[in-house]
C-alpha atoms as a PDB file:
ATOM      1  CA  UNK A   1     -93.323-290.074  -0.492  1.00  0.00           C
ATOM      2  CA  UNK A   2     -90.490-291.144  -2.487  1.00  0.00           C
ATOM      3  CA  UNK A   3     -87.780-290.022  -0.342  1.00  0.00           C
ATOM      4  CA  UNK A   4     -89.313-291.865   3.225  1.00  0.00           C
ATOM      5  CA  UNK A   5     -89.539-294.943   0.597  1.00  0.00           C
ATOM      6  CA  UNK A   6     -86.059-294.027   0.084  1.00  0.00           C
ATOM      7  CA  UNK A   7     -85.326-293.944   3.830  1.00  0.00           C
ATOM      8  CA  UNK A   8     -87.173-297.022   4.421  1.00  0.00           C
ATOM      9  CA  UNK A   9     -84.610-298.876   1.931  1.00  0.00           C
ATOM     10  CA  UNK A  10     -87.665-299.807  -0.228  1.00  0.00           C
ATOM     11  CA  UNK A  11     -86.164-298.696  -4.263  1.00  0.00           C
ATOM     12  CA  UNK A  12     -89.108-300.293  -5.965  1.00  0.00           C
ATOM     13  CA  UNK A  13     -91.528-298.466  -3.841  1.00  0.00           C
ATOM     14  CA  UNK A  14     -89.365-294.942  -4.809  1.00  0.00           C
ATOM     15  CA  UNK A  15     -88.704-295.520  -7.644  1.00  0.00           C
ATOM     16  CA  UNK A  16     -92.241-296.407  -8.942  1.00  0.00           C
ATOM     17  CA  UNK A  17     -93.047-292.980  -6.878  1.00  0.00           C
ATOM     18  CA  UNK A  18     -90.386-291.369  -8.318  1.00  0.00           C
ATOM     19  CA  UNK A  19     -92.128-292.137 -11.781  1.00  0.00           C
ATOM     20  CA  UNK A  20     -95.213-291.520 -10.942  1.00  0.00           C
ATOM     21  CA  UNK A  21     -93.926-287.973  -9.498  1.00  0.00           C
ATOM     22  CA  UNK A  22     -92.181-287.298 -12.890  1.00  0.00           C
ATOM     23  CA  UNK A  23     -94.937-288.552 -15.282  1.00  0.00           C
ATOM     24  CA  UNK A  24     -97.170-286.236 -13.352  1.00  0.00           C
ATOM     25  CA  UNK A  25     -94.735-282.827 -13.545  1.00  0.00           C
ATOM     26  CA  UNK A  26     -91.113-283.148 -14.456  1.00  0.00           C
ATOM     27  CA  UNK A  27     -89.927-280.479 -12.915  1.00  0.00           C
ATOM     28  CA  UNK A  28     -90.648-281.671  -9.560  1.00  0.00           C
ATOM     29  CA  UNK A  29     -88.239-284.577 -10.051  1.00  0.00           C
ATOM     30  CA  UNK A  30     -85.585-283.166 -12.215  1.00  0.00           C
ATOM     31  CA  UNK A  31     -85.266-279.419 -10.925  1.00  0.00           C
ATOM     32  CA  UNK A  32     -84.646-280.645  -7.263  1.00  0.00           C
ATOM     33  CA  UNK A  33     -80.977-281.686  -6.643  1.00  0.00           C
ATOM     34  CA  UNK A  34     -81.993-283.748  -3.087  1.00  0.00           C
ATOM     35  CA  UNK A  35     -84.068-285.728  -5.587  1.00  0.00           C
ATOM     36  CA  UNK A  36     -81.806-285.919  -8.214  1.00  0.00           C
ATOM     37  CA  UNK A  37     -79.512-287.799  -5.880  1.00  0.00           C
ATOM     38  CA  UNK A  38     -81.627-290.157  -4.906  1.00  0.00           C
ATOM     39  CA  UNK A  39     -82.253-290.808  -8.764  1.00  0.00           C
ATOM     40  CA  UNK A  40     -78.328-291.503  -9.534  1.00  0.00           C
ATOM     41  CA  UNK A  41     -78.256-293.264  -6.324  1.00  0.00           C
ATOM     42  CA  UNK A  42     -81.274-295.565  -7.276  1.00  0.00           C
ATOM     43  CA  UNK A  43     -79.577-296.325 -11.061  1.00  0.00           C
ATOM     44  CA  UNK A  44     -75.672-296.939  -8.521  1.00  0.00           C
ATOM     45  CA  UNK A  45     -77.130-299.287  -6.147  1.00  0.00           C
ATOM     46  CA  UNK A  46     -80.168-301.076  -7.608  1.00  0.00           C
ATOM     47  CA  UNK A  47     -79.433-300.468 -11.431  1.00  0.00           C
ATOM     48  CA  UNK A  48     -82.002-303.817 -11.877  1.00  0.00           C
ATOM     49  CA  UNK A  49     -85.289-302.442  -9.897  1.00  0.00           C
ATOM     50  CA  UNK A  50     -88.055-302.536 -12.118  1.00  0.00           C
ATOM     51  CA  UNK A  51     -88.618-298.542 -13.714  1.00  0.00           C
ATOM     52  CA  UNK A  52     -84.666-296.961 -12.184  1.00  0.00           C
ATOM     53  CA  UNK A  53     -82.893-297.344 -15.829  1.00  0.00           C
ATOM     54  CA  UNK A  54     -86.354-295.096 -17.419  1.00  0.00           C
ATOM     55  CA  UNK A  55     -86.150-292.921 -14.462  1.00  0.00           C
ATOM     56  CA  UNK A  56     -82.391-292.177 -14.582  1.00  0.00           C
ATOM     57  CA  UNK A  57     -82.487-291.622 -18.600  1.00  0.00           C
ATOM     58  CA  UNK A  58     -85.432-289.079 -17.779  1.00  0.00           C
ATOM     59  CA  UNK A  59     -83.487-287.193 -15.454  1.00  0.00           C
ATOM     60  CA  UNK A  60     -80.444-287.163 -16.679  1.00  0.00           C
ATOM     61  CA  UNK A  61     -81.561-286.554 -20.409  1.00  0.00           C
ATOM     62  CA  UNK A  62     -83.499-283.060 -18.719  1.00  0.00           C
ATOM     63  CA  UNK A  63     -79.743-282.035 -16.665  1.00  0.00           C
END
Protein backbone atom coordinates (compact mmCIF):
# COMPACT_ATOMS: atom_id res chain seq x y z
CA UNK A 1 0.00 0.00 0.00
CA UNK A 2 2.73 2.22 0.86
CA UNK A 3 4.48 2.30 -2.32
CA UNK A 4 0.99 3.23 -4.66
CA UNK A 5 0.71 5.99 -1.70
CA UNK A 6 4.12 6.65 -2.74
CA UNK A 7 3.17 6.79 -6.44
CA UNK A 8 0.20 8.78 -5.76
CA UNK A 9 2.61 11.61 -4.21
CA UNK A 10 0.66 11.20 -0.91
CA UNK A 11 4.04 10.94 1.98
CA UNK A 12 1.72 11.17 4.93
CA UNK A 13 -0.43 8.44 3.67
CA UNK A 14 3.14 6.19 3.13
CA UNK A 15 4.65 7.07 5.53
CA UNK A 16 1.96 6.40 8.24
CA UNK A 17 1.78 2.90 6.14
CA UNK A 18 5.20 2.61 6.14
CA UNK A 19 4.94 2.65 10.08
CA UNK A 20 2.31 0.76 10.44
CA UNK A 21 4.15 -1.94 8.06
CA UNK A 22 7.27 -1.72 10.34
CA UNK A 23 5.54 -1.70 13.79
CA UNK A 24 3.82 -4.79 12.55
CA UNK A 25 7.23 -6.84 11.22
CA UNK A 26 10.44 -4.98 10.67
CA UNK A 27 11.81 -6.93 8.39
CA UNK A 28 9.33 -6.24 5.82
CA UNK A 29 10.36 -2.58 5.78
CA UNK A 30 14.00 -2.68 6.47
CA UNK A 31 15.19 -5.96 4.58
CA UNK A 32 13.66 -4.68 1.22
CA UNK A 33 15.98 -2.20 -0.62
CA UNK A 34 12.83 -0.85 -3.11
CA UNK A 35 11.42 0.12 0.29
CA UNK A 36 14.30 1.32 1.81
CA UNK A 37 14.44 3.94 -0.91
CA UNK A 38 11.38 5.15 -0.58
CA UNK A 39 12.24 5.57 3.26
CA UNK A 40 15.49 7.88 2.53
CA UNK A 41 13.50 9.43 -0.13
CA UNK A 42 10.53 10.25 2.29
CA UNK A 43 13.22 11.76 5.17
CA UNK A 44 15.09 13.91 1.43
CA UNK A 45 11.97 15.35 0.23
CA UNK A 46 9.40 15.72 3.03
CA UNK A 47 11.86 15.58 6.11
CA UNK A 48 8.63 17.53 8.06
CA UNK A 49 5.66 14.84 7.34
CA UNK A 50 4.30 13.80 10.45
CA UNK A 51 6.09 9.99 11.48
CA UNK A 52 9.29 10.20 8.29
CA UNK A 53 12.13 11.39 10.95
CA UNK A 54 10.87 7.92 13.39
CA UNK A 55 10.64 5.97 10.29
CA UNK A 56 14.05 6.89 8.80
CA UNK A 57 15.89 6.45 12.39
CA UNK A 58 14.14 2.88 12.40
CA UNK A 59 15.49 1.94 9.23
CA UNK A 60 18.50 3.24 9.14
CA UNK A 61 19.41 2.30 12.86
CA UNK A 62 18.49 -1.73 11.53
CA UNK A 63 21.09 -1.11 8.03
Amino acid sequence: MARARWAWQRPEQTARALLDAYRANPGEVHDRPAIRRIVIELAERHPSTSGVRELHTAVTRAI
